[in-house]
Protein backbone atom coordinates (compact mmCIF):
# COMPACT_ATOMS: atom_id res chain seq x y z
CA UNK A 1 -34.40 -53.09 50.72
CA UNK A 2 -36.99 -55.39 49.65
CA UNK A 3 -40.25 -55.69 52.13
CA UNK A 4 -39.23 -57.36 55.06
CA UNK A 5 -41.84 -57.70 57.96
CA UNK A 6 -40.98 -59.25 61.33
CA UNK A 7 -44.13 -59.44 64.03
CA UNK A 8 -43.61 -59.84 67.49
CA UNK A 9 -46.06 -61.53 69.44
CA UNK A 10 -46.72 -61.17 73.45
CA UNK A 11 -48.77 -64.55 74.02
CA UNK A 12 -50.22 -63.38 77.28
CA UNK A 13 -51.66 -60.75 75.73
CA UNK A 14 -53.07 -63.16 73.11
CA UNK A 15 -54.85 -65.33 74.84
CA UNK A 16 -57.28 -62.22 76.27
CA UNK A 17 -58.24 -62.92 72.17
CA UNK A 18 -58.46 -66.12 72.15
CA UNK A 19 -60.45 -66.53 75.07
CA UNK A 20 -62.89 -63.77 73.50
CA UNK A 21 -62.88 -65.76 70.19
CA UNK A 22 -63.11 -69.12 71.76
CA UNK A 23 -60.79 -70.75 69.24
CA UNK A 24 -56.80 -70.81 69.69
CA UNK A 25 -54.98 -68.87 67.25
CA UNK A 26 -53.13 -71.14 64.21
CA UNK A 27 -49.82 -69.52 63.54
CA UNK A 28 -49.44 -71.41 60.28
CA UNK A 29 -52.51 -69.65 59.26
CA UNK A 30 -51.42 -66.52 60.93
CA UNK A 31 -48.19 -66.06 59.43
CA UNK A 32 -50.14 -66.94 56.07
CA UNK A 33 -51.91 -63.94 57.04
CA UNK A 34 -49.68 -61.45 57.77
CA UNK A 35 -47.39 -62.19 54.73
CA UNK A 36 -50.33 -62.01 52.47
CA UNK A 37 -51.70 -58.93 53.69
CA UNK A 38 -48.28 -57.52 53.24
CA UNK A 39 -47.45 -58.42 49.75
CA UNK A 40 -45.72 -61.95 50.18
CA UNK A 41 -42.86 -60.41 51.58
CA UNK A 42 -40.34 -62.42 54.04
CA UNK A 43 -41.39 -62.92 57.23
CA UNK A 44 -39.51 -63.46 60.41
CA UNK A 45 -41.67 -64.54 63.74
CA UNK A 46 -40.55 -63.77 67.51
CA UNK A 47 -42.81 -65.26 70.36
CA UNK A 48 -42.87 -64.52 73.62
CA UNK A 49 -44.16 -66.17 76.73
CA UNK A 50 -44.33 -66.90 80.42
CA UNK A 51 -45.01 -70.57 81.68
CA UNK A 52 -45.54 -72.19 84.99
CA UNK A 53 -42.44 -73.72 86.97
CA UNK A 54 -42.41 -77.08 87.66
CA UNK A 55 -44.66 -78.60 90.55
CA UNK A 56 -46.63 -75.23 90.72
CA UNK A 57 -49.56 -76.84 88.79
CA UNK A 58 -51.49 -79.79 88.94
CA UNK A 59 -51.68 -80.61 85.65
CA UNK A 60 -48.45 -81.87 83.51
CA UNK A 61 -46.60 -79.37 81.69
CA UNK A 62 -45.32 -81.53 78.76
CA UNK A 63 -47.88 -80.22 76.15
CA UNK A 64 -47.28 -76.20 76.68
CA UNK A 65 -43.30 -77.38 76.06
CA UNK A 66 -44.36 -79.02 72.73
CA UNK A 67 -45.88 -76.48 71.75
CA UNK A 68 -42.80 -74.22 72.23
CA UNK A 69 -40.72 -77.13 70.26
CA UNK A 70 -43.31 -76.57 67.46
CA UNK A 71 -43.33 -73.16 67.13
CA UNK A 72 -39.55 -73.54 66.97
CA UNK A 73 -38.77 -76.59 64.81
CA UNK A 74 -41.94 -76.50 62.73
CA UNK A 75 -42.65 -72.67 62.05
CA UNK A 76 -39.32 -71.57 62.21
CA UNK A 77 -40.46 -69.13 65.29
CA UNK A 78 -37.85 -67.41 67.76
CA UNK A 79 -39.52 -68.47 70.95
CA UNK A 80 -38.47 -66.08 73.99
CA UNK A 81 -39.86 -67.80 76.95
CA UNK A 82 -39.30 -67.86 80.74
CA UNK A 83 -40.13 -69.10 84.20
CA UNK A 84 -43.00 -67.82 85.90
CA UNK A 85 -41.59 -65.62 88.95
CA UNK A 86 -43.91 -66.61 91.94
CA UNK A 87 -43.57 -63.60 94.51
CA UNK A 88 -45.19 -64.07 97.86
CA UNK A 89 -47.48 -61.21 99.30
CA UNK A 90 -47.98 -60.59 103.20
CA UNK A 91 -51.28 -58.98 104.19
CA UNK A 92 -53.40 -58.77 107.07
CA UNK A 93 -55.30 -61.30 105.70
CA UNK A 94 -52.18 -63.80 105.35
CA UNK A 95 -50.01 -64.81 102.87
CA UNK A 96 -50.67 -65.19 99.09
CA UNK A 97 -48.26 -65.70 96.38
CA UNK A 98 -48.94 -64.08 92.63
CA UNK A 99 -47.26 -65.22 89.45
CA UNK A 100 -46.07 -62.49 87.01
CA UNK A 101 -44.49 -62.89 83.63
CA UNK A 102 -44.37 -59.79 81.87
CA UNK A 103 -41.75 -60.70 78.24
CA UNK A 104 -42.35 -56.38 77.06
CA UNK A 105 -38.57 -56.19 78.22
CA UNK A 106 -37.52 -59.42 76.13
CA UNK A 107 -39.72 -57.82 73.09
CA UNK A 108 -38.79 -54.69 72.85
CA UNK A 109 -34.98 -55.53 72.96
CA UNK A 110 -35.66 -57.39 70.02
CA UNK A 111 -37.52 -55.14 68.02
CA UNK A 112 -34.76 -52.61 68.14
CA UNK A 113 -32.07 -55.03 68.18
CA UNK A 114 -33.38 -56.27 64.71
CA UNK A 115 -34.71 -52.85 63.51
CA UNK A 116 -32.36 -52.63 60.91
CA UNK A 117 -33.40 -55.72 59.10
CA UNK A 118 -37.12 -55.47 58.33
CA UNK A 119 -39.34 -52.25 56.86
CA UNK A 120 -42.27 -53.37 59.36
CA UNK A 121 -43.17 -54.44 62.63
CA UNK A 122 -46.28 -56.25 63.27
CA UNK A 123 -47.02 -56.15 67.14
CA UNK A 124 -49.43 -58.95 67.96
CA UNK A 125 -50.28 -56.98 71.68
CA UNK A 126 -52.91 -54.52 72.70
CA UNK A 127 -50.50 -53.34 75.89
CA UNK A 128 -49.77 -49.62 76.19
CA UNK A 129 -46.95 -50.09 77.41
CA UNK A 130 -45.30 -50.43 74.00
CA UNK A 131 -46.81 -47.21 72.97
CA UNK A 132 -43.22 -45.84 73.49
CA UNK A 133 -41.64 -48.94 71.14
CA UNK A 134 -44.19 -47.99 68.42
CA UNK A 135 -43.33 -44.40 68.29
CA UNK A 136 -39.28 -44.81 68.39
CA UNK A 137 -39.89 -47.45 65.44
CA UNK A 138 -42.23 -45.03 63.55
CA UNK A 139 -39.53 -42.22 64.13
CA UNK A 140 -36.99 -44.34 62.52
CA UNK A 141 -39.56 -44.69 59.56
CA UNK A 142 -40.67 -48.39 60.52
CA UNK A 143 -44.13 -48.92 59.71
CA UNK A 144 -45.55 -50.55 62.77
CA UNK A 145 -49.11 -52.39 62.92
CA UNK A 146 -50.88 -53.45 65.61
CA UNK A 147 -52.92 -56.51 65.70
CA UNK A 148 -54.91 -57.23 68.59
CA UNK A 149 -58.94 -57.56 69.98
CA UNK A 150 -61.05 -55.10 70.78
CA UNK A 151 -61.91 -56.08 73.94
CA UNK A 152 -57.76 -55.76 74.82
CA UNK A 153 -56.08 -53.10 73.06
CA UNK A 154 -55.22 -49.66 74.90
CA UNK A 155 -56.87 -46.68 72.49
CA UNK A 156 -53.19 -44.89 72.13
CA UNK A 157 -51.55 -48.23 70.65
CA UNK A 158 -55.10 -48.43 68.45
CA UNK A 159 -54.02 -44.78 67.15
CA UNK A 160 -50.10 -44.54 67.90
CA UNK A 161 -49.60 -47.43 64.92
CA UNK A 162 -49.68 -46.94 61.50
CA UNK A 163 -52.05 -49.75 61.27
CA UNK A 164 -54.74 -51.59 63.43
CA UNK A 165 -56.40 -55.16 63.13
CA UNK A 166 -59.05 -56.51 65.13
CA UNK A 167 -57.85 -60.02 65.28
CA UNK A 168 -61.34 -61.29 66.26
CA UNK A 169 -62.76 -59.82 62.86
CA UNK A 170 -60.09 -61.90 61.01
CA UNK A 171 -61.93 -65.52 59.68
CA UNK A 172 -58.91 -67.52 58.41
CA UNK A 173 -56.81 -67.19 61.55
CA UNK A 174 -58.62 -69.26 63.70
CA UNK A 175 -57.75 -72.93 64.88
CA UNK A 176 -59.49 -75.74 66.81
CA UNK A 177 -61.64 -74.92 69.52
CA UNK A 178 -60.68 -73.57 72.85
CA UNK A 179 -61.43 -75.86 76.06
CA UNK A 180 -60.91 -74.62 79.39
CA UNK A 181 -59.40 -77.32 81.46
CA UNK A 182 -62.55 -77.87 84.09
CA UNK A 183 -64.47 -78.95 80.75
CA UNK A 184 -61.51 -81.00 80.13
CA UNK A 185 -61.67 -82.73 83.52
CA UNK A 186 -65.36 -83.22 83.40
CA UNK A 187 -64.86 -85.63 80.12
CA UNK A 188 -62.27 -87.87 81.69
């Protein structure tokens, strides 16, 4: 079987990085990257994310699903994505509601649903909890490389893969500038 690499990438996880980096990952220059690095071989791309439901947010919503249609229609990407679940939380203090989103189900179905069709996995995440994912894939003889930041990737995922990369060390990854959105409301 000719070199096949597919890379799964768990975009809450990802933007710990970008944050860090202050720059938003370019996945045109990412999937550049990754298919240099392993030999020009083909590539296949899974994303996964969690995004707000409508009305939860002040701000409009438009430009997150764009980006989604992008990744999609102009990369070629498999976007996994879902709805925010909002789950409210009684305390003696009152009532609070907290947002979770976790996609590790969603990508690790589709790692092994797919495992026969590539040689490697690249794992854009730095979450243990796929510790177990790595070391099925790796006893199926999948190579399996992690790519994540140092300041978010568990030490067993760092040592459990047959490969690690410190995203923030990488130069040619890197896209336009990241603005948080007070410093966008201050210049309007």
């Amino acid at each position: 079987m000719p070199l096949s690499v597919y890379i799964f990438i768990d975009a809450s996880n990802l933007w710990q990085a970008q944050k860090a980096k202050g720059r938003f990952l370019d996945y045109e220059k990412t999937t550049a990257y990754v298919r240099e690095k392993f030999g020009n071989s083909s590539i296949k791309v899974f994303y996964y994310t969690a995004y707000p439901g409508e009305g939860t947010r002040s701000y409009n919503l438009d430009d997150k699903h764009k980006f989604f249609t992008f990744l999609k229609k102009g990369l070629g990407f498999e976007v996994r994505k879902k709805e925010l679940k909002r789950i409210s939380i009684a305390s003696e203090h009152g009532e609070s509601v907290i947002e979770k989103g976790n996609m590790d189900v969603e990508m690790t179905i589709d790692a092994l649903h797919y495992m026969d069709k590539y040689n490697v996995a690249v794992l854009f995440t730095g979450d243990s909890d796929f510790l177990a994912l790595v070391t099925y894939l790796r006893n199926r003889r999948k190579k399996v490389f992690v790519f994540s930041s140092k300041n978010n990737v568990s030490q067993e995922l760092r040592t459990g893969a047959n490969g690690y990369t410190d995203i923030l060390n990488v130069k040619d990854i890197w896209g336009r500038e990241l603005k948080y959105r007070a410093e966008l409301d201050k210049q309007h």
